[in-house]
Each structure stands twice: as C-alpha cells, then as structure tokens.
C-alpha atoms as a PDB file:
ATOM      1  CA  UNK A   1      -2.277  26.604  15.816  1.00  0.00           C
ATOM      2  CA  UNK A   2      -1.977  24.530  13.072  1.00  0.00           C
ATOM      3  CA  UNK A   3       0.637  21.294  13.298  1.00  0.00           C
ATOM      4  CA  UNK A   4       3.839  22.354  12.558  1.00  0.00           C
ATOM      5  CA  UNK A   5       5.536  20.710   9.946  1.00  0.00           C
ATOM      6  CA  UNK A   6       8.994  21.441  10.781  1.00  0.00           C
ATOM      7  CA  UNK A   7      10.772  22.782  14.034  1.00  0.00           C
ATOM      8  CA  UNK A   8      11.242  26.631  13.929  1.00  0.00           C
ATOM      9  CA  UNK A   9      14.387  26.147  15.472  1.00  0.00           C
ATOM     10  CA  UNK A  10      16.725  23.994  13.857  1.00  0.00           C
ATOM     11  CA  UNK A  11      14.478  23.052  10.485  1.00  0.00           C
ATOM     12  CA  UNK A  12      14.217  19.332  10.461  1.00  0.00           C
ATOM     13  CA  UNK A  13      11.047  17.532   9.893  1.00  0.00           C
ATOM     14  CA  UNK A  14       8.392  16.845  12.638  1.00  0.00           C
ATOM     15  CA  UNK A  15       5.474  17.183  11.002  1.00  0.00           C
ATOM     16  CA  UNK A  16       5.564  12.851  10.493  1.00  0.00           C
ATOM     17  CA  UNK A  17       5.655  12.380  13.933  1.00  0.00           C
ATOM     18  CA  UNK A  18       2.770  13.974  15.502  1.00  0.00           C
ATOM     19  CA  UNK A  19       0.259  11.025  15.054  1.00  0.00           C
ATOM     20  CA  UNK A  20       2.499   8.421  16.449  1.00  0.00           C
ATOM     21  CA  UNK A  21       3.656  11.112  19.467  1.00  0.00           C
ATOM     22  CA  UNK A  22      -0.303  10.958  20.354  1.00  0.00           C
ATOM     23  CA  UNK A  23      -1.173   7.434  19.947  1.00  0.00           C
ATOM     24  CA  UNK A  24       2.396   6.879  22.738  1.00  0.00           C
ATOM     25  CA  UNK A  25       1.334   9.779  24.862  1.00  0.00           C
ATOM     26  CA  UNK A  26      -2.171   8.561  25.227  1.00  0.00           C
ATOM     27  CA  UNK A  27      -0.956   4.758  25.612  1.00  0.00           C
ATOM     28  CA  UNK A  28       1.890   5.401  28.178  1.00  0.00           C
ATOM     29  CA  UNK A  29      -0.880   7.842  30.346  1.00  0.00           C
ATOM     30  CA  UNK A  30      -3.936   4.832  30.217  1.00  0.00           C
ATOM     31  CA  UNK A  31      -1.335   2.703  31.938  1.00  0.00           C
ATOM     32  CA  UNK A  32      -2.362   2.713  35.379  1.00  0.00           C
ATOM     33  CA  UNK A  33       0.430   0.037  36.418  1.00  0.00           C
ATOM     34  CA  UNK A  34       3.154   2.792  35.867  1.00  0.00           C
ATOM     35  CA  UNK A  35       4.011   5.697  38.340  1.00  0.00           C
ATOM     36  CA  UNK A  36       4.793   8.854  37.315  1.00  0.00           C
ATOM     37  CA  UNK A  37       8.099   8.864  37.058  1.00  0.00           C
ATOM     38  CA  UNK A  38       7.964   5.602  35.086  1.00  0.00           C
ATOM     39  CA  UNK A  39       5.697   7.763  33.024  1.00  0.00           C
ATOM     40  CA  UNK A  40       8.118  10.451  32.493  1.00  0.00           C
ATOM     41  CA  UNK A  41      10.577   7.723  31.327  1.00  0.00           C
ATOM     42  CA  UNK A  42       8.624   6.298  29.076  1.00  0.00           C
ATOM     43  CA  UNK A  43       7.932   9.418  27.427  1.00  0.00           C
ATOM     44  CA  UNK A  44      11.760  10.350  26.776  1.00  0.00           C
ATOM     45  CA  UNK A  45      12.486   6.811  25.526  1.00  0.00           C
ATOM     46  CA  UNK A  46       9.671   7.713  22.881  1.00  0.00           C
ATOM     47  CA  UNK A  47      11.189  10.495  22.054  1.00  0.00           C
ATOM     48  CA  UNK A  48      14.395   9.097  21.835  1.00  0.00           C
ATOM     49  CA  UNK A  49      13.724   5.971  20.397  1.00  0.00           C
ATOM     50  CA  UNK A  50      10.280   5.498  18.261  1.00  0.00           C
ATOM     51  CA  UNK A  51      10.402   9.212  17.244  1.00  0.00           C
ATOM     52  CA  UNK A  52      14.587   9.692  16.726  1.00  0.00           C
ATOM     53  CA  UNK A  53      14.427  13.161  18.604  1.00  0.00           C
ATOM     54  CA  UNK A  54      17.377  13.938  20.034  1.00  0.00           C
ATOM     55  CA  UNK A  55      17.196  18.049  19.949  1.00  0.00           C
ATOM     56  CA  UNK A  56      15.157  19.562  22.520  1.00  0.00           C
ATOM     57  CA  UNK A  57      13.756  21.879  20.360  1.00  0.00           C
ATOM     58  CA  UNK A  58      11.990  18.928  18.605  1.00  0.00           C
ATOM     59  CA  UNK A  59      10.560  17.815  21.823  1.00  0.00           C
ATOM     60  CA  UNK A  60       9.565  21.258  22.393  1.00  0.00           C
ATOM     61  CA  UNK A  61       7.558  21.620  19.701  1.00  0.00           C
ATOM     62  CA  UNK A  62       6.031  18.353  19.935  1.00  0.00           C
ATOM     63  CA  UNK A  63       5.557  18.947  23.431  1.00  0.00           C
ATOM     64  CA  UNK A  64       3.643  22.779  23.361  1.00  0.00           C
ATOM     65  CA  UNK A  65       1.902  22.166  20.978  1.00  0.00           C
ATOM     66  CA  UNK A  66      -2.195  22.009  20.761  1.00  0.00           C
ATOM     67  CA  UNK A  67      -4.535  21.525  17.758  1.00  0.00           C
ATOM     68  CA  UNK A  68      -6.352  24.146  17.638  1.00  0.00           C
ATOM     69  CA  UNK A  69      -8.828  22.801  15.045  1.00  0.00           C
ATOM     70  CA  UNK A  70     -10.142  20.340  17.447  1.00  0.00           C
ATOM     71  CA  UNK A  71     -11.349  23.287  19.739  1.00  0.00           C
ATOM     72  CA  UNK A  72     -12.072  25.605  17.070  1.00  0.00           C
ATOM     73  CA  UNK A  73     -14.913  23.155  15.149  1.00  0.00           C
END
C-alpha cells in the first residue's frame, strides 16, 4: 500500500505527516528510560500536538498503515 495522501474517511490531508509520524514513533520507542505507558502517552501527545490530529480516523490511518515498497524492493 502506497502512503495515503489523505484520510478516506473524513478527506483532510495526511499525506505531510507521515515522515515526521516515523522519525517520533521511532524516537519515543529507542527511549529505554520510558515505560510503556509513558510510551503510549507520548505517542497521543504527538498526535495531538506535533501532528494536529484530533480525528481518530487520522490516527487510524497513520497508525495501520505499512509501506509496502520497502518490502516489495
């Protein structure tokens, strides 16, 4: 699946947001000082905050979905 670039849900614009949801994701998870509900926190004030999500269909997508392009070359 290719990155979508809007949610098929409500229509607004996601497709920005991808590269700074992985560079978070992968910082917040390389923090071994954090538990994992501190984790889990950090990971809905990025959504909330850095990335101005507030639908959960947004998060959804941004959530589910996998780059197929990586595994596919």
């Amino acid at each position: 699946m290719i990155i979508p670039v809007r949610c098929f849900t409500c229509g607004s614009l996601i497709g920005n947001k991808w590269e700074i949801y992985l560079e978070e994701v992968k910082k917040i998870n390389e923090d071994v000082e954090l538990s994992e509900e501190d984790k889990i926190n950090k990971t809905i004030d990025l959504f909330e905050n850095k990335l101005k999500l507030k639908r959960y269909c947004c998060r959804m997508i941004l959530t589910c979905t996998v780059d197929m392009t990586e595994i596919i070359i």
